[in-house]
N, C-alpha and C. Protein backbone atom coordinates (compact mmCIF):
# COMPACT_ATOMS: atom_id res chain seq x y z
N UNK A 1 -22.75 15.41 7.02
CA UNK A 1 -21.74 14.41 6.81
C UNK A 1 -22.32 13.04 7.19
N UNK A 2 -21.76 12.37 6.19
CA UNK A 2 -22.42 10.24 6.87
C UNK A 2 -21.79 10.27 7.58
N UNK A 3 -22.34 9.54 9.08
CA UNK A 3 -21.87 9.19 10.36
C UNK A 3 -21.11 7.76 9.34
N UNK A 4 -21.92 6.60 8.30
CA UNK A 4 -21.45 5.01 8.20
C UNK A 4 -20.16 5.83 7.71
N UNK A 5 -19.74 6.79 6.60
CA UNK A 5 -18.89 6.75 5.91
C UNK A 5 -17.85 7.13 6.60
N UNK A 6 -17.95 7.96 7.71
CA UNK A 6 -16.98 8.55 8.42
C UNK A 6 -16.15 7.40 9.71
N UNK A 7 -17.35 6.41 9.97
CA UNK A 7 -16.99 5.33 10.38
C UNK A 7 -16.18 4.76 9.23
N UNK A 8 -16.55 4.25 8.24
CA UNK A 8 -15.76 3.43 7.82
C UNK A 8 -13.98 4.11 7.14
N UNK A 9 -14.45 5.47 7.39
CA UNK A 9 -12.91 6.31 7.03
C UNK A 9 -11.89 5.64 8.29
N UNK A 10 -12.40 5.90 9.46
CA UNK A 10 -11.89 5.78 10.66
C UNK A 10 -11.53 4.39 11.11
N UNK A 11 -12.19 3.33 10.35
CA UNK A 11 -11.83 1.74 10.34
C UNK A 11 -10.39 1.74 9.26
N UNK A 12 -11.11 2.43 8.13
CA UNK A 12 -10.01 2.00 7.16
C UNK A 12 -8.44 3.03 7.71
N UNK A 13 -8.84 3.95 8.19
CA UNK A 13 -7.34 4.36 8.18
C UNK A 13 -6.55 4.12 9.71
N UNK A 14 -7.34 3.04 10.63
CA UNK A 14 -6.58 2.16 11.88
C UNK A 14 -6.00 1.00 10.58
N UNK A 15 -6.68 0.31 10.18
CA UNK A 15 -6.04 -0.39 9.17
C UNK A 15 -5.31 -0.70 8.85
N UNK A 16 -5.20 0.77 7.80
CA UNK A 16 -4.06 0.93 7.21
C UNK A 16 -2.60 1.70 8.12
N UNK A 17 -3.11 1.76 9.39
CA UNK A 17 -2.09 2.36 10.17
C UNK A 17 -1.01 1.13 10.47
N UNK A 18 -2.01 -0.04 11.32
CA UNK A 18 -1.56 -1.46 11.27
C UNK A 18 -0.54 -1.71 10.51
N UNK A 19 -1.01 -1.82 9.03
CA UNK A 19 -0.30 -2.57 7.87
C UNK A 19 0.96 -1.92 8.39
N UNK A 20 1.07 -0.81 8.10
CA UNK A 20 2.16 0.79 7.73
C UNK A 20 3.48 0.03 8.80
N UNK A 21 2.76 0.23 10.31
CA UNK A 21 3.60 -0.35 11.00
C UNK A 21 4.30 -1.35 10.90
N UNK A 22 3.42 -2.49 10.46
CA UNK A 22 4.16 -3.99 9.86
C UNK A 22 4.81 -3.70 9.53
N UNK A 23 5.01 -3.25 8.27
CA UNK A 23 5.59 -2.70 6.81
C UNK A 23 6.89 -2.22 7.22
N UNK A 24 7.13 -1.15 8.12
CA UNK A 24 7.97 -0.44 8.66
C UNK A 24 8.89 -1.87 9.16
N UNK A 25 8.24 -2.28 9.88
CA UNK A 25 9.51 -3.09 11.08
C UNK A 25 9.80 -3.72 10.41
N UNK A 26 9.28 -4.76 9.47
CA UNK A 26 10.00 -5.73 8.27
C UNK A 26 10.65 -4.86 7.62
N UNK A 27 10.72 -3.70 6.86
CA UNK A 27 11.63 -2.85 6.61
C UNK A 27 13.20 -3.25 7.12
N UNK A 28 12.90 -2.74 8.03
CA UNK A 28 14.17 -2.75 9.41
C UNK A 28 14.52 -3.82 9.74
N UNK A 29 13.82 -4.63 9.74
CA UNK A 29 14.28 -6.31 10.26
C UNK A 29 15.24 -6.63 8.77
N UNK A 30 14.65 -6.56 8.11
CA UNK A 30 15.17 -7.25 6.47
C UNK A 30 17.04 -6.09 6.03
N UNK A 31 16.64 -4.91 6.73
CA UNK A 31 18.42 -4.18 6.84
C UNK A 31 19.12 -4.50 5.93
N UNK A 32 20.07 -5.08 6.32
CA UNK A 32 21.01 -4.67 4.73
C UNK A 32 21.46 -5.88 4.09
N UNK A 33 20.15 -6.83 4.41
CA UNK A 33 19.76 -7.60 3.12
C UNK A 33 19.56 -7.67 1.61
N UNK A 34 19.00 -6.49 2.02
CA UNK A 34 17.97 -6.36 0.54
C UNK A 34 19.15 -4.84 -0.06
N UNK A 35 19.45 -5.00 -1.42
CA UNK A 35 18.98 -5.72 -2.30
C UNK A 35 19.58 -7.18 -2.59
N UNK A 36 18.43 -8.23 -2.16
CA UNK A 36 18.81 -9.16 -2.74
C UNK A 36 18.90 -9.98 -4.10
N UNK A 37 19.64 -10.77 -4.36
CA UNK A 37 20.00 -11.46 -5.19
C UNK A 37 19.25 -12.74 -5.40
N UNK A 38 18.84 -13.78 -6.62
CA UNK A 38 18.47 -15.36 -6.21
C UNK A 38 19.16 -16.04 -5.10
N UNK A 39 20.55 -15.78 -5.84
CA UNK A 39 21.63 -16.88 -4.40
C UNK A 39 21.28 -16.44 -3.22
N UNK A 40 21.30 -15.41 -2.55
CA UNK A 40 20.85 -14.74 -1.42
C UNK A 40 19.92 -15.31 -1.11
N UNK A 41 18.93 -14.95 -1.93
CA UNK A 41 17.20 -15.13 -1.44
C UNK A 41 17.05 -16.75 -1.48
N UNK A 42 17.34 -17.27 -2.55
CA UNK A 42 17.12 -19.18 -1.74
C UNK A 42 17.67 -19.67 -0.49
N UNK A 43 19.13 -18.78 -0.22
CA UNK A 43 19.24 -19.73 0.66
C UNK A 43 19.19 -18.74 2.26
N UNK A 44 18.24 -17.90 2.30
CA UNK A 44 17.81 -17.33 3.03
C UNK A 44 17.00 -18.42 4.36
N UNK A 45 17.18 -17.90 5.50
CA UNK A 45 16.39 -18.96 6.16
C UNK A 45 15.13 -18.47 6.69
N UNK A 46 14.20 -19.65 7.36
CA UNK A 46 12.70 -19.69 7.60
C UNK A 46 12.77 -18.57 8.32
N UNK A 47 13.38 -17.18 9.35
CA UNK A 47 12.95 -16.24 9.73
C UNK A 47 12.89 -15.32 8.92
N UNK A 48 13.88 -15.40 8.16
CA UNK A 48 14.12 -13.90 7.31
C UNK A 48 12.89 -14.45 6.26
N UNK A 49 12.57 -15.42 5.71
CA UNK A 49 11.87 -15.43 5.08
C UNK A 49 10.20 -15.11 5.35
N UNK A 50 9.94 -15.55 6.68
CA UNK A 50 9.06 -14.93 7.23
C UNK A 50 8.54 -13.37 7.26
N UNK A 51 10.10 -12.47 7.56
CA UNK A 51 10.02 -11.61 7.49
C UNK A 51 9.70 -11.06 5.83
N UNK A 52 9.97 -11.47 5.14
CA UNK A 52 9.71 -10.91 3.69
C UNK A 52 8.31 -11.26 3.28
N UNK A 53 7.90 -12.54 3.80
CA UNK A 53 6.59 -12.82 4.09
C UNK A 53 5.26 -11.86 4.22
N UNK A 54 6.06 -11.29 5.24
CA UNK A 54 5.22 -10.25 6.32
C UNK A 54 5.27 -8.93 5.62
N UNK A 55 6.54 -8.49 4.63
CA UNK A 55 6.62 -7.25 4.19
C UNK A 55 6.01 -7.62 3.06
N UNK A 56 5.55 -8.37 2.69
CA UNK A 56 4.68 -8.98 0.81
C UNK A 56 3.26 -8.85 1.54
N UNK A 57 3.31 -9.56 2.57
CA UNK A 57 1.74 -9.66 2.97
C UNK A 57 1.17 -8.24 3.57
N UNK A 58 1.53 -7.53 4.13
CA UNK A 58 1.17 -6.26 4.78
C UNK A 58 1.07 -5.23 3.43
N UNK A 59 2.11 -5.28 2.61
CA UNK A 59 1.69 -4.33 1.10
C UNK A 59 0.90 -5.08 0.51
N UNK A 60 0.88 -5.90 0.61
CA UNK A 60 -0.51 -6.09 -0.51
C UNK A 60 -1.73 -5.97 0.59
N UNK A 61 -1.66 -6.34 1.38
CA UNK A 61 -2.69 -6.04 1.90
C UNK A 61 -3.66 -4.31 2.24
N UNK A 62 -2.25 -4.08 2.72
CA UNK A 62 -2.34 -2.15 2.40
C UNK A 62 -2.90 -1.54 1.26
N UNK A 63 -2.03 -1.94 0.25
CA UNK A 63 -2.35 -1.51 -1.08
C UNK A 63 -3.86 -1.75 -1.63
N UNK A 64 -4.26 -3.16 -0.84
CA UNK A 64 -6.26 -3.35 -1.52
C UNK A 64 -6.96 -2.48 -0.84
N UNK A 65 -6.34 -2.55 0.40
CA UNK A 65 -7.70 -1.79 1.94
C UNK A 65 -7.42 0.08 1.07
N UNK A 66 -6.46 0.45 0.37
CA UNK A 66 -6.35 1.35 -0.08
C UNK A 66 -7.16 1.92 -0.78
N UNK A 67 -7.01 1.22 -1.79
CA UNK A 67 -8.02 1.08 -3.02
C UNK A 67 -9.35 0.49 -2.89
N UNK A 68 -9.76 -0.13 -1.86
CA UNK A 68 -11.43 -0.54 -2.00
C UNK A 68 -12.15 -0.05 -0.75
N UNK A 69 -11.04 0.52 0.30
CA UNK A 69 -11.90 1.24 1.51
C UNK A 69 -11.48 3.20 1.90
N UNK A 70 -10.34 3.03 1.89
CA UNK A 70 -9.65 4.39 2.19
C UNK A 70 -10.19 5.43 1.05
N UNK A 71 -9.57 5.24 -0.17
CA UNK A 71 -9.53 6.19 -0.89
C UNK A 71 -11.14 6.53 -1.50
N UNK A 72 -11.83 5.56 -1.52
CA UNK A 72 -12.99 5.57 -2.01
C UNK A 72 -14.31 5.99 -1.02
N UNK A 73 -13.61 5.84 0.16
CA UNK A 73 -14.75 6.72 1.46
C UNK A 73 -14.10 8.15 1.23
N UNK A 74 -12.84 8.52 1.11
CA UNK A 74 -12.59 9.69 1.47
C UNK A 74 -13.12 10.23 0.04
N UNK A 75 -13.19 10.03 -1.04
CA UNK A 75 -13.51 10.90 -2.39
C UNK A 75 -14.84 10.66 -1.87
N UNK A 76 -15.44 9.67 -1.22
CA UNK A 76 -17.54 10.21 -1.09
C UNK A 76 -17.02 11.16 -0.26
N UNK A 77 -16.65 11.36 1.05
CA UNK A 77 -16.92 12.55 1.92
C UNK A 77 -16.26 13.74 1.20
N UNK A 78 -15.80 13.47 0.14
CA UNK A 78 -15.31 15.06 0.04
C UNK A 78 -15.87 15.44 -1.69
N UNK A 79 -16.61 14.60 -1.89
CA UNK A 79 -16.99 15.02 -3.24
C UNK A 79 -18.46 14.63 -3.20
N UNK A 80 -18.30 13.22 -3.49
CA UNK A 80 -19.49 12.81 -3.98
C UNK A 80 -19.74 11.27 -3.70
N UNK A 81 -21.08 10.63 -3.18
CA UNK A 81 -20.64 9.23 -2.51
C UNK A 81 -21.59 8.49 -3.60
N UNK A 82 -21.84 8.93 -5.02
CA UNK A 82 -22.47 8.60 -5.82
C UNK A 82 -21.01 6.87 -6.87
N UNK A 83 -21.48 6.10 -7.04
CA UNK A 83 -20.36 5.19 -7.32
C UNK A 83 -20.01 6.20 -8.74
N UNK A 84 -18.66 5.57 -8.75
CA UNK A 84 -17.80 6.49 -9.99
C UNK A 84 -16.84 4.93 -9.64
N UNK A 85 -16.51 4.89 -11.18
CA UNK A 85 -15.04 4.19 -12.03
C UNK A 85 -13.84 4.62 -11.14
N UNK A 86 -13.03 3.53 -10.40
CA UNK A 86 -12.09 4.20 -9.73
C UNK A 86 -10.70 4.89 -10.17
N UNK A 87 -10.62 4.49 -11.43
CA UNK A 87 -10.12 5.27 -11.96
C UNK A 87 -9.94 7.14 -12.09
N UNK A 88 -11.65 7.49 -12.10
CA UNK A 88 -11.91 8.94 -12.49
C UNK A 88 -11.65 8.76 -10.53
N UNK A 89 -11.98 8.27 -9.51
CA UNK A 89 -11.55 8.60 -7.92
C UNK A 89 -10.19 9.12 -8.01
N UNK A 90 -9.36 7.94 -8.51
CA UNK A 90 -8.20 8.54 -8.19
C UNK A 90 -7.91 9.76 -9.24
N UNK A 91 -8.16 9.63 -10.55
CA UNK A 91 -8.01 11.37 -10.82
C UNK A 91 -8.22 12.62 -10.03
N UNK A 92 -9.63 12.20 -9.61
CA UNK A 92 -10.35 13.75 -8.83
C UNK A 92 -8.74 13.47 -7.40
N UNK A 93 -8.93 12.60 -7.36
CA UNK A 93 -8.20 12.82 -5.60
C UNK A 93 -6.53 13.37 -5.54
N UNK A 94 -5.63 12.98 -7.02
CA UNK A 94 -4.48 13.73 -7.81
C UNK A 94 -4.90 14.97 -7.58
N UNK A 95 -6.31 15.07 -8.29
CA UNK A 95 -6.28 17.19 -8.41
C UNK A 95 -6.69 17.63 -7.34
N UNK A 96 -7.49 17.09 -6.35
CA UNK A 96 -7.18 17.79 -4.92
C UNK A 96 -6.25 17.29 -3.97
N UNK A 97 -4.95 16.59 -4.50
CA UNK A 97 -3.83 16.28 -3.58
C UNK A 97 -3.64 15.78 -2.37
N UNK A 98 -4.70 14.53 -3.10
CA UNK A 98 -4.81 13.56 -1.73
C UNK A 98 -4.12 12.85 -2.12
N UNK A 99 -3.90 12.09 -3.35
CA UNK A 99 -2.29 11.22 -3.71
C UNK A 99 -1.54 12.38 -4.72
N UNK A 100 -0.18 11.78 -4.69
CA UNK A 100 0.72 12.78 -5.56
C UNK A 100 0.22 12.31 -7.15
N UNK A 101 -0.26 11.46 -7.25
CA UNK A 101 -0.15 11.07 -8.78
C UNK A 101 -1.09 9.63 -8.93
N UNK A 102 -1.88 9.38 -10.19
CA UNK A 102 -2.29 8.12 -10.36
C UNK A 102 -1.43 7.42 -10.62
N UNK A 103 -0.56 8.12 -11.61
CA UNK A 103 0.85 6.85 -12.00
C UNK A 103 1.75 6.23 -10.64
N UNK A 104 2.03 6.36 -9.66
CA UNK A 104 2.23 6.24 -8.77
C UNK A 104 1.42 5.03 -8.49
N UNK A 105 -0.08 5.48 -8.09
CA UNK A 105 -0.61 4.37 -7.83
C UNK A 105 -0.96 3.66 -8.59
N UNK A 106 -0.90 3.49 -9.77
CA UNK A 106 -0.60 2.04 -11.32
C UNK A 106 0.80 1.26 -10.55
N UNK A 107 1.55 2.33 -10.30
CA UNK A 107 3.07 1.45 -10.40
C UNK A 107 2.75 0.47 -9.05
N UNK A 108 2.65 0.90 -8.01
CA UNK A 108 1.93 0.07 -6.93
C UNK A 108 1.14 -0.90 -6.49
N UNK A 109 -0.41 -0.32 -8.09
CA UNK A 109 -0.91 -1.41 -7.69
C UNK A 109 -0.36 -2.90 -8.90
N UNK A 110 0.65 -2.20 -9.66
CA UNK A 110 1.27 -3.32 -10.63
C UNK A 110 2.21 -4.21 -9.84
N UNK A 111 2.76 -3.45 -9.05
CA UNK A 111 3.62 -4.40 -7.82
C UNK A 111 2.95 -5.28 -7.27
N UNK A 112 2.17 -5.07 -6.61
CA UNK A 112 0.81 -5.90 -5.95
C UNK A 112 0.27 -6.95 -6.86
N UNK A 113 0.18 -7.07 -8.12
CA UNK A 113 -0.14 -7.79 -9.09
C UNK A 113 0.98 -9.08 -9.32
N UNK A 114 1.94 -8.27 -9.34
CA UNK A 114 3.61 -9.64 -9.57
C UNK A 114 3.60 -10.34 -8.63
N UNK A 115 2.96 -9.69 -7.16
CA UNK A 115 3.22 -10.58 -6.05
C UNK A 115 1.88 -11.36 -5.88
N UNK A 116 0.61 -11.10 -6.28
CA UNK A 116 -0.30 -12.59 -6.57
C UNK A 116 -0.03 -12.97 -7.71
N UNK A 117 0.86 -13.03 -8.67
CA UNK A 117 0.32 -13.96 -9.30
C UNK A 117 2.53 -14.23 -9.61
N UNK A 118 2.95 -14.92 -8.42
CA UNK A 118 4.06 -15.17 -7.89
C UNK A 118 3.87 -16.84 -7.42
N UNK A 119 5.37 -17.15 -9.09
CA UNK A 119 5.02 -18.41 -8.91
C UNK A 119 6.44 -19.08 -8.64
N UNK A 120 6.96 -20.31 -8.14
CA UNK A 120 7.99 -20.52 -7.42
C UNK A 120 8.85 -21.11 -8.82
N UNK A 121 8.93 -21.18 -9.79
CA UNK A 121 9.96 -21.33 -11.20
C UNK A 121 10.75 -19.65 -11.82
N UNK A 122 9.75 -18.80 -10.87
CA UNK A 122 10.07 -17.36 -11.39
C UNK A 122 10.79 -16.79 -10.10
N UNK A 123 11.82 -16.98 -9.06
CA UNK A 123 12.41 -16.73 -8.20
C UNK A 123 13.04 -15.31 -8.64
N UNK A 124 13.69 -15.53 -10.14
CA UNK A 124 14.12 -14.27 -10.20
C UNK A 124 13.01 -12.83 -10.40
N UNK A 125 12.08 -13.14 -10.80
CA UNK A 125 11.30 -11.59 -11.18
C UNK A 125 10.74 -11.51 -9.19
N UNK A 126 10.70 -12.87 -8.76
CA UNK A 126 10.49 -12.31 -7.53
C UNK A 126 11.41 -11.16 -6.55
N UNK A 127 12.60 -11.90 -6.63
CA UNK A 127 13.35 -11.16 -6.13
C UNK A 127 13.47 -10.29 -6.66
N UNK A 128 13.53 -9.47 -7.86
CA UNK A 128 13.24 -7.99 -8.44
C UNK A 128 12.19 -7.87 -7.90
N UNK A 129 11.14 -8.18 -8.02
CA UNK A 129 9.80 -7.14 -7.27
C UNK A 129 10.13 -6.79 -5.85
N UNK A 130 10.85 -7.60 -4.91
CA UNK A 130 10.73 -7.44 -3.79
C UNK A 130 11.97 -6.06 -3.60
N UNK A 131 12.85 -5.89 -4.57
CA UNK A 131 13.73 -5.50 -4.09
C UNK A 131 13.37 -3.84 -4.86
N UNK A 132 12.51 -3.54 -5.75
CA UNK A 132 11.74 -2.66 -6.13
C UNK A 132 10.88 -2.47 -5.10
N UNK A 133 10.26 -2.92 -4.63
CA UNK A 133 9.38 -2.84 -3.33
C UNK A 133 9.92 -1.82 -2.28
N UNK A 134 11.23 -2.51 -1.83
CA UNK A 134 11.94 -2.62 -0.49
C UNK A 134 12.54 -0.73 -1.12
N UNK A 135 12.81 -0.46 -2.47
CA UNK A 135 13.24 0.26 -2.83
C UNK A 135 12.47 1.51 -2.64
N UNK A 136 11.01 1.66 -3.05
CA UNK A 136 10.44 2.39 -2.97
C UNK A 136 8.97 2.25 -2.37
N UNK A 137 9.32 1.71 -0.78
CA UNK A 137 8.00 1.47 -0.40
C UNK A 137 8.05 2.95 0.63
N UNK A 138 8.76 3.89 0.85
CA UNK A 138 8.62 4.64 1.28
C UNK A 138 7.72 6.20 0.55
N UNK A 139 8.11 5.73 -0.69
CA UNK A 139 7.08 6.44 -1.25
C UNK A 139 5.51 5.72 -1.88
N UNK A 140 5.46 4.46 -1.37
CA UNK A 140 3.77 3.65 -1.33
C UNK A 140 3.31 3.95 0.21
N UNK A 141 4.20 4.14 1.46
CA UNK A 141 3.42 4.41 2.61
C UNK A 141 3.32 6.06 2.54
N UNK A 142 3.75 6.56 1.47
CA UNK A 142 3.64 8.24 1.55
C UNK A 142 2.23 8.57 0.85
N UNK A 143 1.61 7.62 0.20
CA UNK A 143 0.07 7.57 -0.71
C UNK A 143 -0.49 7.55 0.72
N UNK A 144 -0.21 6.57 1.46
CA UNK A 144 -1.19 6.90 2.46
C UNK A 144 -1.27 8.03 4.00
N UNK A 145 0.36 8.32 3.90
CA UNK A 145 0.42 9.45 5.13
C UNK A 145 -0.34 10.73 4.21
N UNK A 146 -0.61 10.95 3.18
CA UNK A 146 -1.04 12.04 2.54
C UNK A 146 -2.61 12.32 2.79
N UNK A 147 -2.89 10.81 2.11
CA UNK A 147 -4.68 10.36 2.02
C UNK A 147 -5.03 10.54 4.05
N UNK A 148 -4.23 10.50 5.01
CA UNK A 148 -4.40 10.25 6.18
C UNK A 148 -4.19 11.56 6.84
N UNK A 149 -3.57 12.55 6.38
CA UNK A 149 -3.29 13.69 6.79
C UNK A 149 -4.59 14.88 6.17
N UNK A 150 -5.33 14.47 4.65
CA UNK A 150 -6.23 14.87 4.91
C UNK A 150 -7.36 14.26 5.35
N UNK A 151 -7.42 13.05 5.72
CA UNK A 151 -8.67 12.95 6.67
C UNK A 151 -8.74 13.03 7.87
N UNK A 152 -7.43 13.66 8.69
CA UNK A 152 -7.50 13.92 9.88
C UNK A 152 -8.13 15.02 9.40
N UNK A 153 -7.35 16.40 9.05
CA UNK A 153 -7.50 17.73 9.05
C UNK A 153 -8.98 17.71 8.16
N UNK A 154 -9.75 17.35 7.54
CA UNK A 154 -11.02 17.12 7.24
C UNK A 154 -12.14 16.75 8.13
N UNK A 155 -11.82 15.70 8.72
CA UNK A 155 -12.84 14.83 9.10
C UNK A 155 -12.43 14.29 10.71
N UNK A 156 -11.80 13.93 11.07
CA UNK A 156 -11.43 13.50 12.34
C UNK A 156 -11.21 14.32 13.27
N UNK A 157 -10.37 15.28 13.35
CA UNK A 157 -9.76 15.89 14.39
C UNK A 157 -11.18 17.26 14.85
């Protein structure tokens, strides 16, 4: 086994533990806000907005460290650390049920996409993404309790 790769499994999934947590408490902070509305969301104030801040910034941030460190150390240690199209990664990693699905992670990383390229005349598709987000980010932190449950029982423990 690579000692670098197993290191960098073990960087990326403190990481992504970090984010998860963020993620979680803005969750909970944001309560029974969401789903919001434009009217809502403009005249929201500088904390809560912070807080939505923090739940935009921690998924996207999650969602890259996902895709360019996590998932791509764990398919070298368990397959092959030869570079491959990440595309065919996340296939192989569907059929050994390290994520439930690629479509899953399209829809995710398409979320992640609305929110860089999030511009302030488009308030409303914002507030839909966020509230799609807020909707089903319990199944975007479940891509990674999965990917994290087998690299404990693989590789860590």
């Amino acid at each position: 086994m690579n000692p670098e790769l197993v290191a960098t499994l073990k960087s990326a999934l403190s990481e992504n533990t970090a984010h998860s947590e963020k993620i979680r408490k803005s969750v909970m902070a944001l309560g029974s806000l969401v789903p919001l509305t434009k009217d809502t969301f403009e005249s929201l104030g500088d904390e809560t907005i912070m807080v939505i801040d923090q739940f935009i910034y921690r998924f996207t941030k999650m969602q890259d460290s996902l895709g360019t460190r996590l998932l791509p150390t764990l398919f070298a240690l368990l397959e092959d650390d030869r570079p491959r199209p990440f595309l065919d990664v996340l296939n192989r990693l569907e059929q050994l049920r390290v994520i439930d699905s690629v479509d899953t992670w399209q829809f995710f990383r398409d979320l992640r996409n609305r929110f860089a390229h999030d511009y302030p005349e488009s308030v409303e598709q914002t507030v839909q993404t966020i509230n799609l987000l807020h909707r089903e980010v319990e199944r975007f932190l479940g891509l990674f309790e999965s990917a994290r449950a087998v690299c404990l029982a693989r590789f860590l423990c």
